[in-house]
PDB file of N, CA and C in Angstrom:
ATOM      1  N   UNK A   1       5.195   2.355 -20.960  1.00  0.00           N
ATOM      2  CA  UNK A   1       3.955   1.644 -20.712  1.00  0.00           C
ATOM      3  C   UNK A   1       3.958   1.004 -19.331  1.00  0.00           C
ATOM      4  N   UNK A   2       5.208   0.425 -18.364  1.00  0.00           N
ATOM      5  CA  UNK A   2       5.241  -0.133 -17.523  1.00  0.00           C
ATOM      6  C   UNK A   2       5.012   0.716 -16.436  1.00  0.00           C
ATOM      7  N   UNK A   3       5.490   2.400 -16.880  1.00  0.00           N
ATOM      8  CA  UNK A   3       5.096   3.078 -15.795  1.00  0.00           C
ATOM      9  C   UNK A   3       3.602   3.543 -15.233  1.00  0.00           C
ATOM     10  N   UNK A   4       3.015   3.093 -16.362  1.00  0.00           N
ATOM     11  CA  UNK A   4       1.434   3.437 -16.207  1.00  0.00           C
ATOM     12  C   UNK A   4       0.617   2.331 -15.234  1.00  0.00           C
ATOM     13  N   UNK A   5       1.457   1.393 -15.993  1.00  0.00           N
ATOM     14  CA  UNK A   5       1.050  -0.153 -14.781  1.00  0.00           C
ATOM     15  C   UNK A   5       1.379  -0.111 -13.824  1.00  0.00           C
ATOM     16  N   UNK A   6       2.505   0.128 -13.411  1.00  0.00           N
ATOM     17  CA  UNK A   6       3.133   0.744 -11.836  1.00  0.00           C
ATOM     18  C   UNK A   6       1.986   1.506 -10.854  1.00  0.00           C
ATOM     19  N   UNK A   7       1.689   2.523 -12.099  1.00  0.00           N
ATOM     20  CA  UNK A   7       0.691   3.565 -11.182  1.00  0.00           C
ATOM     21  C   UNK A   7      -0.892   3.188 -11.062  1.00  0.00           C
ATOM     22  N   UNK A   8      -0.985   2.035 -11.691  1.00  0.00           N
ATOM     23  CA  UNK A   8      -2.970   1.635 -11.653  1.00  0.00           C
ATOM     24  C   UNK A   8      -3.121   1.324 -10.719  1.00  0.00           C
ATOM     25  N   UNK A   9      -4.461   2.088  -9.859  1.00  0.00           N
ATOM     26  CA  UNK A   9      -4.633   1.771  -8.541  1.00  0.00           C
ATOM     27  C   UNK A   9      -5.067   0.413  -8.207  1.00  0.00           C
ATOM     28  N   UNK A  10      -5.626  -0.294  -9.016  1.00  0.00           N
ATOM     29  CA  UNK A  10      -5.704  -1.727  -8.561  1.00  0.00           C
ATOM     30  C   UNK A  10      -4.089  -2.118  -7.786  1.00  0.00           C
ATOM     31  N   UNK A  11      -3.166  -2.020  -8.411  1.00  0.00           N
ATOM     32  CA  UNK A  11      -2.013  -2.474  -7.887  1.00  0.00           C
ATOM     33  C   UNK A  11      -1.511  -1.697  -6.732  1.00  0.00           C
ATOM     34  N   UNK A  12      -1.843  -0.460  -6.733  1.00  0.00           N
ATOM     35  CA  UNK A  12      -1.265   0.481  -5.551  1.00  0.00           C
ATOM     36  C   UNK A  12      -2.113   0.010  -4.180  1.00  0.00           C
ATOM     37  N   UNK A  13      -3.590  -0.396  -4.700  1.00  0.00           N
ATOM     38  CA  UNK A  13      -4.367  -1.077  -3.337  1.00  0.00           C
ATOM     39  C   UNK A  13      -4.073  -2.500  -3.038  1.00  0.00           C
ATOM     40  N   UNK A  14      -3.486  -3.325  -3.916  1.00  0.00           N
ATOM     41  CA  UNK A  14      -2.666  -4.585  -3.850  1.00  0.00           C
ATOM     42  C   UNK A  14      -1.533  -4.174  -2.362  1.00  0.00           C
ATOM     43  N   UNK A  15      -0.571  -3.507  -2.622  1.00  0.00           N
ATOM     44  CA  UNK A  15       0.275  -3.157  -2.247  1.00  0.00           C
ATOM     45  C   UNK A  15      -0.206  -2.153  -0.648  1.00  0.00           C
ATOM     46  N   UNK A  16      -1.005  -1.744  -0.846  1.00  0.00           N
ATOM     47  CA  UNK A  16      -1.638  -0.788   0.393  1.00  0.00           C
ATOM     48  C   UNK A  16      -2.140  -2.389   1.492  1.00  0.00           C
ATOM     49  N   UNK A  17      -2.971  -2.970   0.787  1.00  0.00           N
ATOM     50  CA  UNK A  17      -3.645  -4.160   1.104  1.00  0.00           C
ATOM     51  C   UNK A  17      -1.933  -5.147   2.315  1.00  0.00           C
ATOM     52  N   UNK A  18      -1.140  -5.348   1.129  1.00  0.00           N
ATOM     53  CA  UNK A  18       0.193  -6.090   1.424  1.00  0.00           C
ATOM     54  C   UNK A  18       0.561  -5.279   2.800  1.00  0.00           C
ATOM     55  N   UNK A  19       1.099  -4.528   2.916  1.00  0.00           N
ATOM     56  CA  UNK A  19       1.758  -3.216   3.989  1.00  0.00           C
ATOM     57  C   UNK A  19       0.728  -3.096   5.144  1.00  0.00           C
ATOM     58  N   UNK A  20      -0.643  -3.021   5.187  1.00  0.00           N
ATOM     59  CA  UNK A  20      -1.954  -3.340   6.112  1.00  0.00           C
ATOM     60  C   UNK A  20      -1.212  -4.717   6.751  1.00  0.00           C
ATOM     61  N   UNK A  21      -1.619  -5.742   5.743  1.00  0.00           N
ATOM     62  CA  UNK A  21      -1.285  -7.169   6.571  1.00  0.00           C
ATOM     63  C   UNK A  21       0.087  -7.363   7.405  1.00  0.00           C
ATOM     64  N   UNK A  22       0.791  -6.576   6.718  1.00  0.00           N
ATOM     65  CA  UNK A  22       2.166  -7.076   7.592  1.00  0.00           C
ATOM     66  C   UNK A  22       2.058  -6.284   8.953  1.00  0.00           C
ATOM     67  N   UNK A  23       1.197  -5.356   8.892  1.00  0.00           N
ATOM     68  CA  UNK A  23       1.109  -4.793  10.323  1.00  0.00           C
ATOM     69  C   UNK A  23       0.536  -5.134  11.166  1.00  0.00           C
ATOM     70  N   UNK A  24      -0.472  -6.514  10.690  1.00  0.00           N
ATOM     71  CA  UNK A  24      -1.761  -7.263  11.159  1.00  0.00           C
ATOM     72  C   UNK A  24      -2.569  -6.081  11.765  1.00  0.00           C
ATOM     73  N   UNK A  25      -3.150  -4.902  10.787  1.00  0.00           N
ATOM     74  CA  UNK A  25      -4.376  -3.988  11.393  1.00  0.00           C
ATOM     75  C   UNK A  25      -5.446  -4.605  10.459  1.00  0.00           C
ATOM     76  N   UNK A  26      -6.525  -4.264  10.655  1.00  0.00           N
ATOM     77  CA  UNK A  26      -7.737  -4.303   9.733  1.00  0.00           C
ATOM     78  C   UNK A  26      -7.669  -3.019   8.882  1.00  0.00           C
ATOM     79  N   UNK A  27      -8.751  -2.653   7.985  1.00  0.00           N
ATOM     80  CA  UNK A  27      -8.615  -1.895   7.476  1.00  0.00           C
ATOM     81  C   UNK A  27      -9.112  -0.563   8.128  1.00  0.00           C
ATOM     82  N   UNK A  28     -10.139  -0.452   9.283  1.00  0.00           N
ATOM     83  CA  UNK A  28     -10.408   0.759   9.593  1.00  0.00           C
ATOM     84  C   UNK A  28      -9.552   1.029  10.408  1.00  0.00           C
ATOM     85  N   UNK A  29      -8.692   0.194  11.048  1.00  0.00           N
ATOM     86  CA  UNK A  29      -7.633   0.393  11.933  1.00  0.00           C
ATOM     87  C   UNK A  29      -6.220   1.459  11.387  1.00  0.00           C
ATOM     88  N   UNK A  30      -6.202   0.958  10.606  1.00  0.00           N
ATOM     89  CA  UNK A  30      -4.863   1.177   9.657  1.00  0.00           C
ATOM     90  C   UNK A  30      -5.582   2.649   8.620  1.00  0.00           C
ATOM     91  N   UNK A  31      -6.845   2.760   8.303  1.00  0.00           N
ATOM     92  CA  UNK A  31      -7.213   3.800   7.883  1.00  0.00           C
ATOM     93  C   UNK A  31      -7.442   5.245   8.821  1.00  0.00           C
ATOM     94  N   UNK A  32      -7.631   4.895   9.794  1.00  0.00           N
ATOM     95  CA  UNK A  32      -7.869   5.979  10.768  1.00  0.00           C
ATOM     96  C   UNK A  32      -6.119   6.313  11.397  1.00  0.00           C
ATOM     97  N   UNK A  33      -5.789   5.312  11.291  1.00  0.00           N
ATOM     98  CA  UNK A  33      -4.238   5.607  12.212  1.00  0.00           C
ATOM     99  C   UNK A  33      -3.866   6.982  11.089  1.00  0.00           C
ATOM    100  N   UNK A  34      -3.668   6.946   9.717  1.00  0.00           N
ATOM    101  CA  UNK A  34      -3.426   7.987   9.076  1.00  0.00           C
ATOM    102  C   UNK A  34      -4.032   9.310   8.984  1.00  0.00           C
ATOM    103  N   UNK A  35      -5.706   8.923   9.307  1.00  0.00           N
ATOM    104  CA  UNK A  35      -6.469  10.276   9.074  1.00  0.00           C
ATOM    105  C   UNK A  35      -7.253   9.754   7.567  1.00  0.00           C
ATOM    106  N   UNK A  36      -7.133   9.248   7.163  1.00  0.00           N
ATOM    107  CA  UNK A  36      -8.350   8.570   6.347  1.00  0.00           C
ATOM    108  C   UNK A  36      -9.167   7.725   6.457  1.00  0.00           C
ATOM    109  N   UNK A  37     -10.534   8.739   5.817  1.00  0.00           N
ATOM    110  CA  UNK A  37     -11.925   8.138   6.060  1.00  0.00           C
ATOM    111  C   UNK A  37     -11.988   6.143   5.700  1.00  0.00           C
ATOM    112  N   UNK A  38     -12.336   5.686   6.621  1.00  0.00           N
ATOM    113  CA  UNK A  38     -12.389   4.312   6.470  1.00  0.00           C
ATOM    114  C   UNK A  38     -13.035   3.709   5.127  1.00  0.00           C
ATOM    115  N   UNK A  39     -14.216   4.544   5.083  1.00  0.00           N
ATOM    116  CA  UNK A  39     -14.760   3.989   3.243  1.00  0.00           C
ATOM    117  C   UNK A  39     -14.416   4.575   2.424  1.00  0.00           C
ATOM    118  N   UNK A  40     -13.568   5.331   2.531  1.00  0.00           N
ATOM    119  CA  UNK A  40     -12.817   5.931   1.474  1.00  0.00           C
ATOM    120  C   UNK A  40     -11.300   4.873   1.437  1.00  0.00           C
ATOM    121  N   UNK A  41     -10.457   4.821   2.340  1.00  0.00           N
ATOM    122  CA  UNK A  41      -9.623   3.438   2.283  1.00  0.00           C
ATOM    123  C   UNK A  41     -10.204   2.507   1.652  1.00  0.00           C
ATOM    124  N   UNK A  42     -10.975   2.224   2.064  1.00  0.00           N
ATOM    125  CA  UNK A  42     -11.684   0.574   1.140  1.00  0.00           C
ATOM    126  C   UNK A  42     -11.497   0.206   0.015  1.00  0.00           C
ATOM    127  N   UNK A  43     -12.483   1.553  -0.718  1.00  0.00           N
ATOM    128  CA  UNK A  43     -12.699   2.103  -1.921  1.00  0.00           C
ATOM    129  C   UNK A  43     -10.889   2.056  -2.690  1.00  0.00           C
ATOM    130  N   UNK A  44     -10.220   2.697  -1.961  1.00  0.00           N
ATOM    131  CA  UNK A  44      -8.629   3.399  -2.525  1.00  0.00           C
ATOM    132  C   UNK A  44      -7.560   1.257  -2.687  1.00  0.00           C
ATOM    133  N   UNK A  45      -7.893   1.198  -1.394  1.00  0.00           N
ATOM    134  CA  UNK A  45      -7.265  -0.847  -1.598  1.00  0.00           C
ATOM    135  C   UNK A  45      -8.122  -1.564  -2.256  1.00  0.00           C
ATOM    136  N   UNK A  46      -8.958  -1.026  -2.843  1.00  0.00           N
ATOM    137  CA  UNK A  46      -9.941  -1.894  -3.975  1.00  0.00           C
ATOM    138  C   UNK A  46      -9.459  -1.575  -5.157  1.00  0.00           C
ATOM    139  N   UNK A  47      -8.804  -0.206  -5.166  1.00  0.00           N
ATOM    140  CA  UNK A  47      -8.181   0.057  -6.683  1.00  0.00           C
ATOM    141  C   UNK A  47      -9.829   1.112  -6.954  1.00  0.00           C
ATOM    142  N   UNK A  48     -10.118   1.088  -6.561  1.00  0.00           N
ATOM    143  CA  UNK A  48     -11.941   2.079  -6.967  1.00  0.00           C
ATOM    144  C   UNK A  48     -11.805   3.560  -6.649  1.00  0.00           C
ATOM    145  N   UNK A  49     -10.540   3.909  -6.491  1.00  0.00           N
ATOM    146  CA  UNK A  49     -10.312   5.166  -5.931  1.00  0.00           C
ATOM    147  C   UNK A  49      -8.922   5.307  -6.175  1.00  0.00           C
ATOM    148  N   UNK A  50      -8.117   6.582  -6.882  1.00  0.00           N
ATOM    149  CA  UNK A  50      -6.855   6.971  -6.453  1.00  0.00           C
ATOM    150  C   UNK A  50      -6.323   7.356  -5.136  1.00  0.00           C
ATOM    151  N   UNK A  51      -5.226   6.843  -4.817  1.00  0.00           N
ATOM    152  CA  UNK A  51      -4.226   7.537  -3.323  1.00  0.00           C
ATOM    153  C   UNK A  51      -3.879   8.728  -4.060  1.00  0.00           C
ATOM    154  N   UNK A  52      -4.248   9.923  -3.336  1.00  0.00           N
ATOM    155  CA  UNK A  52      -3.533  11.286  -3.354  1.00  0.00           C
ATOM    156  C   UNK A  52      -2.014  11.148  -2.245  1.00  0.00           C
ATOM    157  N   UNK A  53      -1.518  12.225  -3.098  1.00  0.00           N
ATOM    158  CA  UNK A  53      -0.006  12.044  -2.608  1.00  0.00           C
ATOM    159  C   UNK A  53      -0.172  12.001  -1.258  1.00  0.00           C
ATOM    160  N   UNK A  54      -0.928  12.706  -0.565  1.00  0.00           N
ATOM    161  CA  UNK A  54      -1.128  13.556   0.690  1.00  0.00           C
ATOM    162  C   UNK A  54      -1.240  12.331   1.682  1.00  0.00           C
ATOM    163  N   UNK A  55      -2.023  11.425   1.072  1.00  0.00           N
ATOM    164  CA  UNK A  55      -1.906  10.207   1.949  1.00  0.00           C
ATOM    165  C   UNK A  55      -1.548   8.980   2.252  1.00  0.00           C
ATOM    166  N   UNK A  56      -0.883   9.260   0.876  1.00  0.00           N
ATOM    167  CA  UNK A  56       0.046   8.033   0.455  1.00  0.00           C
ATOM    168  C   UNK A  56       1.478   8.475   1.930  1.00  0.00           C
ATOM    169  N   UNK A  57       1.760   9.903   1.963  1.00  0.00           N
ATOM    170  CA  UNK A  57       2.737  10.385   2.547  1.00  0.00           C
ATOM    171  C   UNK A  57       2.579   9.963   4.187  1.00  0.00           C
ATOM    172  N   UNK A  58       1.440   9.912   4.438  1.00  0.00           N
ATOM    173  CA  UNK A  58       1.089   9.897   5.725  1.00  0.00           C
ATOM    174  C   UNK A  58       1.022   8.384   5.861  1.00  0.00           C
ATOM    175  N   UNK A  59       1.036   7.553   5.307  1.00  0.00           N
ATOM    176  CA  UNK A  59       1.037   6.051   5.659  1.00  0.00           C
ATOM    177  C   UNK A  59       2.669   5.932   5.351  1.00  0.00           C
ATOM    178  N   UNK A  60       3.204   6.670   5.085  1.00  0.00           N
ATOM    179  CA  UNK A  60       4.641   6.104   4.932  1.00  0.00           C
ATOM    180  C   UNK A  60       5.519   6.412   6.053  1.00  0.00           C
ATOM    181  N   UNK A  61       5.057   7.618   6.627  1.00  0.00           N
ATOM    182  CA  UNK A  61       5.518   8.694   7.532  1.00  0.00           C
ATOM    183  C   UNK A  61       4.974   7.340   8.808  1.00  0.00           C
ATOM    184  N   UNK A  62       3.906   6.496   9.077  1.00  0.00           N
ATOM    185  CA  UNK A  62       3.345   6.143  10.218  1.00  0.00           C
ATOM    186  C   UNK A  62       3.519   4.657   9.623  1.00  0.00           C
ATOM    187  N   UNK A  63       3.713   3.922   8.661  1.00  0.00           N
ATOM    188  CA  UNK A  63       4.020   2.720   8.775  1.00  0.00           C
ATOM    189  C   UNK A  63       5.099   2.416   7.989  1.00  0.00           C
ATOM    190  N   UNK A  64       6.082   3.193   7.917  1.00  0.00           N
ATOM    191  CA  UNK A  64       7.782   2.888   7.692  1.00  0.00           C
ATOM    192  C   UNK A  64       7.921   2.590   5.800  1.00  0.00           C
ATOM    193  N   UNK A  65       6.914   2.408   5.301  1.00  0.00           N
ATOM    194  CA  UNK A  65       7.010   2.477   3.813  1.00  0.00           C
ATOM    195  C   UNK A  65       7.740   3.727   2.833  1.00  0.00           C
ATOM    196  N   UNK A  66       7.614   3.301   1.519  1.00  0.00           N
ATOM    197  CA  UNK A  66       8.236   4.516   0.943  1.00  0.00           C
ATOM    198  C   UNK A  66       7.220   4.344   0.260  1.00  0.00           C
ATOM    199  N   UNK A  67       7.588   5.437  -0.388  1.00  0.00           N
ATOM    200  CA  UNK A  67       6.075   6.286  -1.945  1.00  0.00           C
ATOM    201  C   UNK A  67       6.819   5.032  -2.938  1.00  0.00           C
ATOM    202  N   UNK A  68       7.985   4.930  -3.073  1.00  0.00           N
ATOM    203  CA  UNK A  68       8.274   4.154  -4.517  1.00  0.00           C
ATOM    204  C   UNK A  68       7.560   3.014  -4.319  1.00  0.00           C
ATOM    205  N   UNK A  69       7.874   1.815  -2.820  1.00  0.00           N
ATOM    206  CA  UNK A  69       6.786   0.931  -3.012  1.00  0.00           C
ATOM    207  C   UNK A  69       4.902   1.147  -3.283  1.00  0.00           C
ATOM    208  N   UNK A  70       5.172   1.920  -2.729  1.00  0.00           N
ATOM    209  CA  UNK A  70       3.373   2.313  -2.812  1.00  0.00           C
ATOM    210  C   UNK A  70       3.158   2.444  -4.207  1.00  0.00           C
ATOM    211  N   UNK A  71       3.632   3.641  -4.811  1.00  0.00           N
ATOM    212  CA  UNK A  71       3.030   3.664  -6.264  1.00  0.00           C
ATOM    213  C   UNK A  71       3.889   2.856  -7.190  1.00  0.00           C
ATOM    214  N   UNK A  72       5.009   2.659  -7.051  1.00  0.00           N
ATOM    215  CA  UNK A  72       5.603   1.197  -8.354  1.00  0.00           C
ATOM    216  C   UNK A  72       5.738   0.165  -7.914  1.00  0.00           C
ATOM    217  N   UNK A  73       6.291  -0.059  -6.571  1.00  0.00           N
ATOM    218  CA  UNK A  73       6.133  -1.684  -6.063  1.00  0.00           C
ATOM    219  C   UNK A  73       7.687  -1.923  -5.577  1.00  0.00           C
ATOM    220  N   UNK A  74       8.416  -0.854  -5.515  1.00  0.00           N
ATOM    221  CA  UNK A  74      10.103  -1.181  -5.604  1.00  0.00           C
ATOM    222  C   UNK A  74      10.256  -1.392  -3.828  1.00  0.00           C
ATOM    223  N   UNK A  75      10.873  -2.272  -3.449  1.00  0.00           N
ATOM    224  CA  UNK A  75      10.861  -2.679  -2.420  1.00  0.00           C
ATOM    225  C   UNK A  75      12.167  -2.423  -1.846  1.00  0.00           C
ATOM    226  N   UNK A  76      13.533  -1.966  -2.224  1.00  0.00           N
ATOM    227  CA  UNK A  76      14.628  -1.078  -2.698  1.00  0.00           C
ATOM    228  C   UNK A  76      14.941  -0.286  -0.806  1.00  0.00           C
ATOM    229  N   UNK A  77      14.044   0.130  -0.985  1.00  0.00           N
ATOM    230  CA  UNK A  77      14.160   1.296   0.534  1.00  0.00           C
ATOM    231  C   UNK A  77      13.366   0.819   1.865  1.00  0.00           C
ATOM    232  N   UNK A  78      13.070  -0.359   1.640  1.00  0.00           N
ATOM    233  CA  UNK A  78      12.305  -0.796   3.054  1.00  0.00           C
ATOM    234  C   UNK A  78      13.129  -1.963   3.341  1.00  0.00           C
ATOM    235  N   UNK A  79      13.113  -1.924   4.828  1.00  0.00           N
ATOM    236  CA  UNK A  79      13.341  -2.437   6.142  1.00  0.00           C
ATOM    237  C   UNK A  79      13.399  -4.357   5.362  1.00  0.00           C
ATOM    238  N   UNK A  80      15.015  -4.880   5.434  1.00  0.00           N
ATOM    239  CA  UNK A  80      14.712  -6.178   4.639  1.00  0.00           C
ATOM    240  C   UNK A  80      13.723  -7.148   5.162  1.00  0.00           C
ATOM    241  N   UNK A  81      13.038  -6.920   6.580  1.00  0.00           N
ATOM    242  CA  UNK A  81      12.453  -7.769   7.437  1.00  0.00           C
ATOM    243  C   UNK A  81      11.235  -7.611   6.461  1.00  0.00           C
ATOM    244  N   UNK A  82      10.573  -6.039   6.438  1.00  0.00           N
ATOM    245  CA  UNK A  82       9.208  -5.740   5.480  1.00  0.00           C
ATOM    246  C   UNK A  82       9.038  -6.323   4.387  1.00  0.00           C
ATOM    247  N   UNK A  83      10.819  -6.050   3.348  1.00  0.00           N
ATOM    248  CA  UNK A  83      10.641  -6.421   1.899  1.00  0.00           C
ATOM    249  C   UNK A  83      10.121  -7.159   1.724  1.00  0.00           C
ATOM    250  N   UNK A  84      10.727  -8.604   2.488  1.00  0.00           N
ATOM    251  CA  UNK A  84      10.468 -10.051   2.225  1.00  0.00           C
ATOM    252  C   UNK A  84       9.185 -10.109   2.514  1.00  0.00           C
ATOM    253  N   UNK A  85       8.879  -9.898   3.577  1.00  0.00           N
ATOM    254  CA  UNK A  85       7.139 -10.190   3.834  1.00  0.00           C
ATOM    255  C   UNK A  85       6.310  -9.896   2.694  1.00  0.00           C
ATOM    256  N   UNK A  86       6.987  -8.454   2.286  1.00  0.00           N
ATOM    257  CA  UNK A  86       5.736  -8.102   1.312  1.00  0.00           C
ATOM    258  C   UNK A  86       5.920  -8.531   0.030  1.00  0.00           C
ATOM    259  N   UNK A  87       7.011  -9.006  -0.508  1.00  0.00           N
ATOM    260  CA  UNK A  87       7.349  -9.914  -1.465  1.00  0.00           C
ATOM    261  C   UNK A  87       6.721 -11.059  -1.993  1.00  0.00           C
ATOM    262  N   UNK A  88       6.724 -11.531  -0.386  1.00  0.00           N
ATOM    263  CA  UNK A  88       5.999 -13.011  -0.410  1.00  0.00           C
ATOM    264  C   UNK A  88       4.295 -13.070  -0.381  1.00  0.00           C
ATOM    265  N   UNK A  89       4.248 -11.617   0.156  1.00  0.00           N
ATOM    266  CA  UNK A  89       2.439 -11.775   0.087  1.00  0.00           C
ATOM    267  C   UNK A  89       2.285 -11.201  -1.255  1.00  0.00           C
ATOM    268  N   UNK A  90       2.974 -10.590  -1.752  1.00  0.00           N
ATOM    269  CA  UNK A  90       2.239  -9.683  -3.181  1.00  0.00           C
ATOM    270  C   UNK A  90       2.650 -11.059  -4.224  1.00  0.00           C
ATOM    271  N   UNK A  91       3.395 -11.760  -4.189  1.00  0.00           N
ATOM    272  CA  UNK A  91       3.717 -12.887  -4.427  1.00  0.00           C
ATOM    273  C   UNK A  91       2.202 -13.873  -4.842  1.00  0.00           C
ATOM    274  N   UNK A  92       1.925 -14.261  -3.346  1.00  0.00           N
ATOM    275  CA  UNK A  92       0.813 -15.143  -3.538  1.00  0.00           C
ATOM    276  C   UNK A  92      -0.612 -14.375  -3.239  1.00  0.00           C
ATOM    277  N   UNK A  93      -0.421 -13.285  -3.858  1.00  0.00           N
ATOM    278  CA  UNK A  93      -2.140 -12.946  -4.067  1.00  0.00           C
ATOM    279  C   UNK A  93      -1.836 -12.770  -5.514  1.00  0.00           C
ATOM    280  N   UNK A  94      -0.770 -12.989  -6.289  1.00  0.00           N
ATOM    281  CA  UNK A  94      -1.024 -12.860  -7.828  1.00  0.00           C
ATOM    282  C   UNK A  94      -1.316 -14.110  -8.351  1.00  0.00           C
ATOM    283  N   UNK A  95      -1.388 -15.572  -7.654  1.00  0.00           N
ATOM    284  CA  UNK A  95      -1.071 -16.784  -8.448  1.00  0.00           C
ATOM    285  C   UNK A  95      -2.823 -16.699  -7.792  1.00  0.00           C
TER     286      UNK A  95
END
């Protein structure tokens, strides 16, 4: 059951949202750097849309993330400077 929660895009755009900020881009900034349509990003960090693998790959490939944080949240394989940041922001957008 936890793996299904892992994968609900509300949380995967939580986490897309988290990884944006630590780079301080906006969102069309950070959507175009990959090759995705800006209102289609929106839509996908709103949770109103699934990430296809295809571009989940390409934000990882161009902003140092892994797929495990993106779709479960495991923070395991990123850069300890990133972890923490994104720890602390996914942190306080849940309270």
């Amino acid at each position: 059951m936890s793996a299904i929660k892992d994968l609900d895009p509300m949380e995967v755009g939580r986490r897309l949202r988290a990884l944006r900020e630590f780079h301080g881009k906006n969102k069309h900034d950070f959507a175009t750097s990959v090759g995705i349509d800006p209102t289609s990003y929106g839509r996908i960090e709103r949770g109103d849309k699934p990430l296809k693998a295809e571009m989940a790959f390409r934000i990882t490939e161009r902003w140092g993330a892994s797929m495990d944080f993106i779709y479960r949240g495991r923070l395991t394989e990123l850069p300890a400077k990133m972890a923490d940041s994104l720890m602390t922001n996914l942190t306080h957008t849940q309270e």
